[in-house]
Protein backbone atom coordinates (compact mmCIF):
# COMPACT_ATOMS: atom_id res chain seq x y z
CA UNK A 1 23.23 -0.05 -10.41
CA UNK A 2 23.05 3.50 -11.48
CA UNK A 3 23.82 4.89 -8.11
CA UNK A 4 26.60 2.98 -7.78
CA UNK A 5 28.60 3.76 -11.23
CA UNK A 6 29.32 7.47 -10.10
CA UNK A 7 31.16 5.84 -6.77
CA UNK A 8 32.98 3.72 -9.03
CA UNK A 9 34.15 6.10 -11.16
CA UNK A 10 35.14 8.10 -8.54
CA UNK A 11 36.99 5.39 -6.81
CA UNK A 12 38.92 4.45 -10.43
CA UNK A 13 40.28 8.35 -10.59
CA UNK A 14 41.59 8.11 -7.10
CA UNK A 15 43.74 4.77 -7.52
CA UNK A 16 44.56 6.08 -10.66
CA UNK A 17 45.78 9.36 -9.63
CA UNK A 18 47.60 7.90 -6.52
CA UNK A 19 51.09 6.52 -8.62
CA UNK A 20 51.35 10.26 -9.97
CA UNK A 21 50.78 12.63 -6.88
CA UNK A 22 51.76 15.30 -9.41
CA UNK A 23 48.56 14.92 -11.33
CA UNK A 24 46.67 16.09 -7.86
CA UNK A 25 49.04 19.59 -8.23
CA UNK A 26 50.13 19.34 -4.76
CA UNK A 27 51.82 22.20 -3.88
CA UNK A 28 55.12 21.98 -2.01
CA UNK A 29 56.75 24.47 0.24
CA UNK A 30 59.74 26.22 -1.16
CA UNK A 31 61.11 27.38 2.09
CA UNK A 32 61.55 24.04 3.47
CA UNK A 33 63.23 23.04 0.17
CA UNK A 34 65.70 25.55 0.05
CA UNK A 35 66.60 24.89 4.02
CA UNK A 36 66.77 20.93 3.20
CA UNK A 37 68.83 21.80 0.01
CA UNK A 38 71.38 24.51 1.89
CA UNK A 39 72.47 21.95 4.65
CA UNK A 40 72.29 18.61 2.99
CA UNK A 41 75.62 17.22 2.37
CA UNK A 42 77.45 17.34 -1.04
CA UNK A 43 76.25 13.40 -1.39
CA UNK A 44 72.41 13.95 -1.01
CA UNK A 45 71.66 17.35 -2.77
CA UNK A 46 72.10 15.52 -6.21
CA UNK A 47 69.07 13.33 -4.71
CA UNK A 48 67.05 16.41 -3.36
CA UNK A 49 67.79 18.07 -6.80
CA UNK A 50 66.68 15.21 -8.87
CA UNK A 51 63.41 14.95 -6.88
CA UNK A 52 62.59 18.67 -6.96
CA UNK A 53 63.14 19.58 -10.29
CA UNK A 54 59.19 19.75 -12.37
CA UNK A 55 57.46 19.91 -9.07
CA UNK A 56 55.32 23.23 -7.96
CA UNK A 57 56.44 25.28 -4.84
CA UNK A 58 55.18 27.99 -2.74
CA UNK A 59 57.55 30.16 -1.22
CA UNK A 60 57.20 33.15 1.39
CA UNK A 61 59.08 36.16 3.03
CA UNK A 62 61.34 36.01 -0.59
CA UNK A 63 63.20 39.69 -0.70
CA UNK A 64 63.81 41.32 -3.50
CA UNK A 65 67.43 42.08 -4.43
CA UNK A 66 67.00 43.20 -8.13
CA UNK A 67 64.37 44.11 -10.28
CA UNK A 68 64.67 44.41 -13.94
CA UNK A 69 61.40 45.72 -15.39
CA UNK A 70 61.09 45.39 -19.79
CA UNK A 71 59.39 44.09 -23.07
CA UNK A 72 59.61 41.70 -25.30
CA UNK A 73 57.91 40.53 -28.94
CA UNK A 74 55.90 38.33 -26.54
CA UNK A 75 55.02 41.23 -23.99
CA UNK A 76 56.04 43.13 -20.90
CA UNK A 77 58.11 41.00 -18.14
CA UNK A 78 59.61 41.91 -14.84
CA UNK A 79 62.41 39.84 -13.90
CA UNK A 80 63.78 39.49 -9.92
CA UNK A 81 66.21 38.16 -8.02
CA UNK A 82 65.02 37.17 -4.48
CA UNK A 83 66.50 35.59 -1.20
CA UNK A 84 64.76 33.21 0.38
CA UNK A 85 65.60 34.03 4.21
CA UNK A 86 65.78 30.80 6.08
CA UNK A 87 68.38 29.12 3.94
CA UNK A 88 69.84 32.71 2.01
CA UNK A 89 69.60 30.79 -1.28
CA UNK A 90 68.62 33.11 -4.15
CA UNK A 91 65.54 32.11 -6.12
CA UNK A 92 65.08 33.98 -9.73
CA UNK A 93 62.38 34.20 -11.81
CA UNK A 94 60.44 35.76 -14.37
CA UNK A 95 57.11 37.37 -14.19
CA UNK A 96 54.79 37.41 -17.68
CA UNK A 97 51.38 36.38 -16.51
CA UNK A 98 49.29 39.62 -16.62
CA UNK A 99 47.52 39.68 -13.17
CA UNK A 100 51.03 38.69 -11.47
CA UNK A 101 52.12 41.95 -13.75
CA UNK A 102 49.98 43.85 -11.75
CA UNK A 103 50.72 42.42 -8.43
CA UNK A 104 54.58 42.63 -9.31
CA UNK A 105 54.42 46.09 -10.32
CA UNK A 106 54.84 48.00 -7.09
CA UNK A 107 57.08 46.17 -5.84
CA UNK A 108 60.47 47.65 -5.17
CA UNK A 109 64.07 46.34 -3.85
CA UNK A 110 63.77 45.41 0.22
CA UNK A 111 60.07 44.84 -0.69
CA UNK A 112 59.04 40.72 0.04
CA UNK A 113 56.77 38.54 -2.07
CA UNK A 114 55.42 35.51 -2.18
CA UNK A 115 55.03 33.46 -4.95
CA UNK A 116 54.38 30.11 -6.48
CA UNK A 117 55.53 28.36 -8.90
CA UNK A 118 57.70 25.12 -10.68
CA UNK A 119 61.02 24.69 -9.72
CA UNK A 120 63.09 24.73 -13.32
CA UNK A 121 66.39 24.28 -11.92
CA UNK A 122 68.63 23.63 -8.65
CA UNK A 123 72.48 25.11 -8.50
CA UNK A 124 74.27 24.78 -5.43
CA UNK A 125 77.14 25.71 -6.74
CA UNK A 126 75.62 29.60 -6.93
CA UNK A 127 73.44 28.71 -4.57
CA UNK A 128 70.47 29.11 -6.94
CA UNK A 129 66.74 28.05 -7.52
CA UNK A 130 64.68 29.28 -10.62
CA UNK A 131 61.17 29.32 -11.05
CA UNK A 132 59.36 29.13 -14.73
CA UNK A 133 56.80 29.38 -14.87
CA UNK A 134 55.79 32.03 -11.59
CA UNK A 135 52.32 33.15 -10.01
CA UNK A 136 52.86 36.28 -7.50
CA UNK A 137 50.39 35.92 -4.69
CA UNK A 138 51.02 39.46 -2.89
CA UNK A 139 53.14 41.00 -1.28
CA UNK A 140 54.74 40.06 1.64
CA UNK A 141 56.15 41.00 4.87
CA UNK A 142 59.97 39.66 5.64
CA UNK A 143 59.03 37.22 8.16
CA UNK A 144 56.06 35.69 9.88
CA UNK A 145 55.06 36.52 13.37
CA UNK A 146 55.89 35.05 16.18
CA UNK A 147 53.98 32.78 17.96
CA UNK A 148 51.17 32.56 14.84
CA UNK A 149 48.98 30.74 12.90
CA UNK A 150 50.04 31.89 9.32
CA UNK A 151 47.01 31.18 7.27
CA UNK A 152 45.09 34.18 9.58
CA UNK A 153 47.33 36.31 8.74
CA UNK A 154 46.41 36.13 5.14
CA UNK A 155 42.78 35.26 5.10
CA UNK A 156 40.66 37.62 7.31
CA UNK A 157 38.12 35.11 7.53
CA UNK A 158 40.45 32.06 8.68
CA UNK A 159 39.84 30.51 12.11
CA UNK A 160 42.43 31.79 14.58
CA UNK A 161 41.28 28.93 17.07
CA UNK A 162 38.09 26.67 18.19
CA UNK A 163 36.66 25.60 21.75
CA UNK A 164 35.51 22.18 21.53
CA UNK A 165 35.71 21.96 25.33
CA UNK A 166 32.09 22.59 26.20
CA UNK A 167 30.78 20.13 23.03
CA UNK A 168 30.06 23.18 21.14
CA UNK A 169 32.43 24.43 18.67
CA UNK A 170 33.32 28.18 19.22
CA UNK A 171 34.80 29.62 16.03
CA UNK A 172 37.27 32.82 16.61
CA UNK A 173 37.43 35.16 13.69
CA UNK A 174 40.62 37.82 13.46
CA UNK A 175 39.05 41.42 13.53
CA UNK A 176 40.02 43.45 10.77
């Protein structure tokens, strides 16, 4: 009986995690959201809106119009206005976390970033997304190569490809 209570309990937090897939922090991609969102028609953007809004997304290849670098009573901030490239919706946000501080710091106008974060509001009439809170993952370049697996080219040590062809699996590293 005692061997089985951890599988039970394991089994409850899964069914009752499943009716909120936000408690799992599944992160969504923000690209793809702001290319659904640009060419939906007037009728279903209030429905893409309504669902987005309060959910976390990662977005990529974002460059940086404006900076605006200053300080506060509750600390330093750096605030930028980005375009996401795909769709050429601008998302805004505000960066206060210290390590993104650092990250954000060298980063100048033309520069791309990628970031994560929850999606505060939707305006297609300025064509806008903001983000609040924001986590900058690094810098980025202004659009992925062609032909690609895009996790390699972030993670050295990600598998490029395997060869399960000869019952062994061959695992390909990228060379730094």
């Amino acid at each position: 009986m005692k061997r089985l209570f951890p599988a039970f309990a394991f089994a409850a937090l899964v069914l009752l995690a499943a009716p909120f897939p936000s408690l799992a922090g599944r992160q969504r991609n923000g690209n793809e959201l702001a290319l659904e969102y640009s060419t939906a028609r007037e009728s279903q953007k209030k429905d893409i809106s309504k669902e987005a809004v309060g959910q976390l997304y990662f977005f990529r290849y974002l460059r940086i119009e404006t900076i605006t670098k200053g300080k506060t009573d509750a600390g330093p901030f750096i605030a930028m206005d980005t375009v996401e490239p795909s769709s050429d919706m601008h998302v805004s946000f505000t960066v206060t976390k210290s390590v993104s501080l650092k990250k954000a710091g060298p980063l100048a106008t033309n520069d791309a970033v990628a970031v994560s974060g929850r999606l505060k509001s939707l305006d297609g009439n300025n064509n806008m997304l903001v983000l609040d809170p924001v986590i900058v993952r690094y810098k980025d370049k202004h659009a992925p190569a062609a032909g690609k697996e895009l996790l390699p080219e972030v993670d050295p040590n990600a598998r490029i490809g395997t060869d399960t062809s000869s019952g062994k699996e061959k695992v390909k590293y990228r060379k730094k």
